[in-house]
Protein backbone atom coordinates (compact mmCIF):
# COMPACT_ATOMS: atom_id res chain seq x y z
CA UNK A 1 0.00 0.00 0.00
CA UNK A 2 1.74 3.13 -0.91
CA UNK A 3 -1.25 5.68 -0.09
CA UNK A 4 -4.10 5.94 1.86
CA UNK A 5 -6.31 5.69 -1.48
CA UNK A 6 -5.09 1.90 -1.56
CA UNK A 7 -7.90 1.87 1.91
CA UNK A 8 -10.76 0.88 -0.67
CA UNK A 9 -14.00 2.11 0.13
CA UNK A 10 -15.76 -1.16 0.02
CA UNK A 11 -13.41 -2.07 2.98
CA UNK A 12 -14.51 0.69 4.69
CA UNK A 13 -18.44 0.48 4.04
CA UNK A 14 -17.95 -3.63 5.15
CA UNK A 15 -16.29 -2.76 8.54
CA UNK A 16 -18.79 0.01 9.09
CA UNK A 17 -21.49 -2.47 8.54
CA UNK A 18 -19.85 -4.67 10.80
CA UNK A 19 -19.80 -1.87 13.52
CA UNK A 20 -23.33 -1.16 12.88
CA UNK A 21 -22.98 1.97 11.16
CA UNK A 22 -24.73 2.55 8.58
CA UNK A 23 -27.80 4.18 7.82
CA UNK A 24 -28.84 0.87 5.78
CA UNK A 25 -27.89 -0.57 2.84
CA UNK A 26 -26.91 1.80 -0.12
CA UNK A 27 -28.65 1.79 -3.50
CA UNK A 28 -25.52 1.01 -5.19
CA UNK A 29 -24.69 -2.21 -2.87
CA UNK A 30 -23.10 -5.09 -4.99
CA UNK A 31 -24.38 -7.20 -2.11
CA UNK A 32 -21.18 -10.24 -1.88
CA UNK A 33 -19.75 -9.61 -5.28
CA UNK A 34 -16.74 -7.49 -3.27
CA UNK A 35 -14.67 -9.34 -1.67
CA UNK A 36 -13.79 -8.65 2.45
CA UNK A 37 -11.02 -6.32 3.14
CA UNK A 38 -7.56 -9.03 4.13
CA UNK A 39 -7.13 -9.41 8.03
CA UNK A 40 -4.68 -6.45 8.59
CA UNK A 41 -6.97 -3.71 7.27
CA UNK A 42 -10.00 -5.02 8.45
CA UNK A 43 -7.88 -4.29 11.95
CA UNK A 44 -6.45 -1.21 11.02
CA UNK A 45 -9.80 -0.06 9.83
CA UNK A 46 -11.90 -1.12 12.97
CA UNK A 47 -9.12 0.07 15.56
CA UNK A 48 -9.40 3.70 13.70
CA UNK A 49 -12.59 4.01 14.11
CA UNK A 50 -12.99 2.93 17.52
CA UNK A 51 -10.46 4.99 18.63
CA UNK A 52 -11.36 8.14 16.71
CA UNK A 53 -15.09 7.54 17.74
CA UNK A 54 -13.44 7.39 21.35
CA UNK A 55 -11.71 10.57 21.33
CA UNK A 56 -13.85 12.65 18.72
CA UNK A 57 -17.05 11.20 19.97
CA UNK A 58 -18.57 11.19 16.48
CA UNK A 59 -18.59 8.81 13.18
CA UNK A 60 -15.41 9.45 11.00
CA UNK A 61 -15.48 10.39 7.46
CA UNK A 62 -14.58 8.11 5.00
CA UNK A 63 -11.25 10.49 4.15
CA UNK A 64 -10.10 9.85 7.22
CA UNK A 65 -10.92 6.40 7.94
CA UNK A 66 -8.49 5.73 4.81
CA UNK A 67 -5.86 8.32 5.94
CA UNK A 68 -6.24 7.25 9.88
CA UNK A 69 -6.31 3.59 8.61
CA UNK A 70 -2.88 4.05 6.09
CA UNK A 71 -1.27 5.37 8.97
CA UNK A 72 -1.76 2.99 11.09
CA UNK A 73 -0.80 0.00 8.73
CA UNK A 74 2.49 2.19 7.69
CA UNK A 75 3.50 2.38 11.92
CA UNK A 76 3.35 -1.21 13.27
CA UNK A 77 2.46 -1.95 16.97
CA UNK A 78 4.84 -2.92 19.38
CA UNK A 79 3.31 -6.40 19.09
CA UNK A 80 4.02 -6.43 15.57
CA UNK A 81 6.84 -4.43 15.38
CA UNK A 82 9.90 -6.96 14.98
CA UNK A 83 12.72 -4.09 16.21
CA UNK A 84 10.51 -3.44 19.56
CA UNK A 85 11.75 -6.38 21.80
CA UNK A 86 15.32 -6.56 20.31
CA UNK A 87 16.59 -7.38 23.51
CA UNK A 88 14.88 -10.90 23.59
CA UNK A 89 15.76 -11.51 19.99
CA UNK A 90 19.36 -12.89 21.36
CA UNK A 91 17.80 -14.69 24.34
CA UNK A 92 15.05 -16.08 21.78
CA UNK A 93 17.63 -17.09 19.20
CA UNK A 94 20.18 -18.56 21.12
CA UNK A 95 22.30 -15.59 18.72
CA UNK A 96 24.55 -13.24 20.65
CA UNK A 97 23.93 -9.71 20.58
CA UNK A 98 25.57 -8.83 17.55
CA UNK A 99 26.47 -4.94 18.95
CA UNK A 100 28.25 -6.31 22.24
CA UNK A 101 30.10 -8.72 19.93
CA UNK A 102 31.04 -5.53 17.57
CA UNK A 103 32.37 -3.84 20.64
CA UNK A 104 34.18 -7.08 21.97
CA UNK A 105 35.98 -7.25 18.49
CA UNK A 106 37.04 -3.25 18.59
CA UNK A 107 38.34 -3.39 21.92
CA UNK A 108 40.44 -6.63 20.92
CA UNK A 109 41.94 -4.66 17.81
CA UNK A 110 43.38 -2.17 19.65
């Protein structure tokens, strides 16, 4: 996804739906012929909008459901975010932590 235009607007109607809403279903509705937004924007999509209804305490547009959305599928969570727990990665692995190793090797050229 390189902008928040790739957020499709079908992805956002379904999740609203989901949510409950809607006002009903639109006149232009292709019913099941779109497909359901993949797992990680469905997320992104539903988190945004809980959070902004949270905080804004109203509906968000469909502009920035996409742009609220992009952003947060561009910033991983810390639960997703591979560089976040770096300091278990070498206790995980069994691999020593290659910047104390770096240092180890400096020291010993000098």
């Amino acid at each position: 996804m390189n902008s928040s235009a790739s957020i499709k607007t079908c992805w956002i109607a379904w999740v609203k739906r989901e949510l409950g809403l809607t006002r009903g279903r639109a006149p232009n509705n292709l019913g099941d012929v779109v497909p359901p937004p993949p797992p990680s924007v469905h997320q992104a999509i539903k988190e945004f909008i809980e959070e902004f209804r949270a905080k804004e305490g109203r509906i968000p547009t469909y502009k920035e459901i996409q742009k609220g959305a992009f952003g947060k599928l561009k910033s991983p969570s810390p639960e997703t975010d591979p560089f976040f727990h770096v300091e278990n990665w070498a206790l995980e692995t069994g691999i020593l932590d290659l910047a104390q190793e770096h240092h180890r090797y400096i020291e010993g050229e000098a």
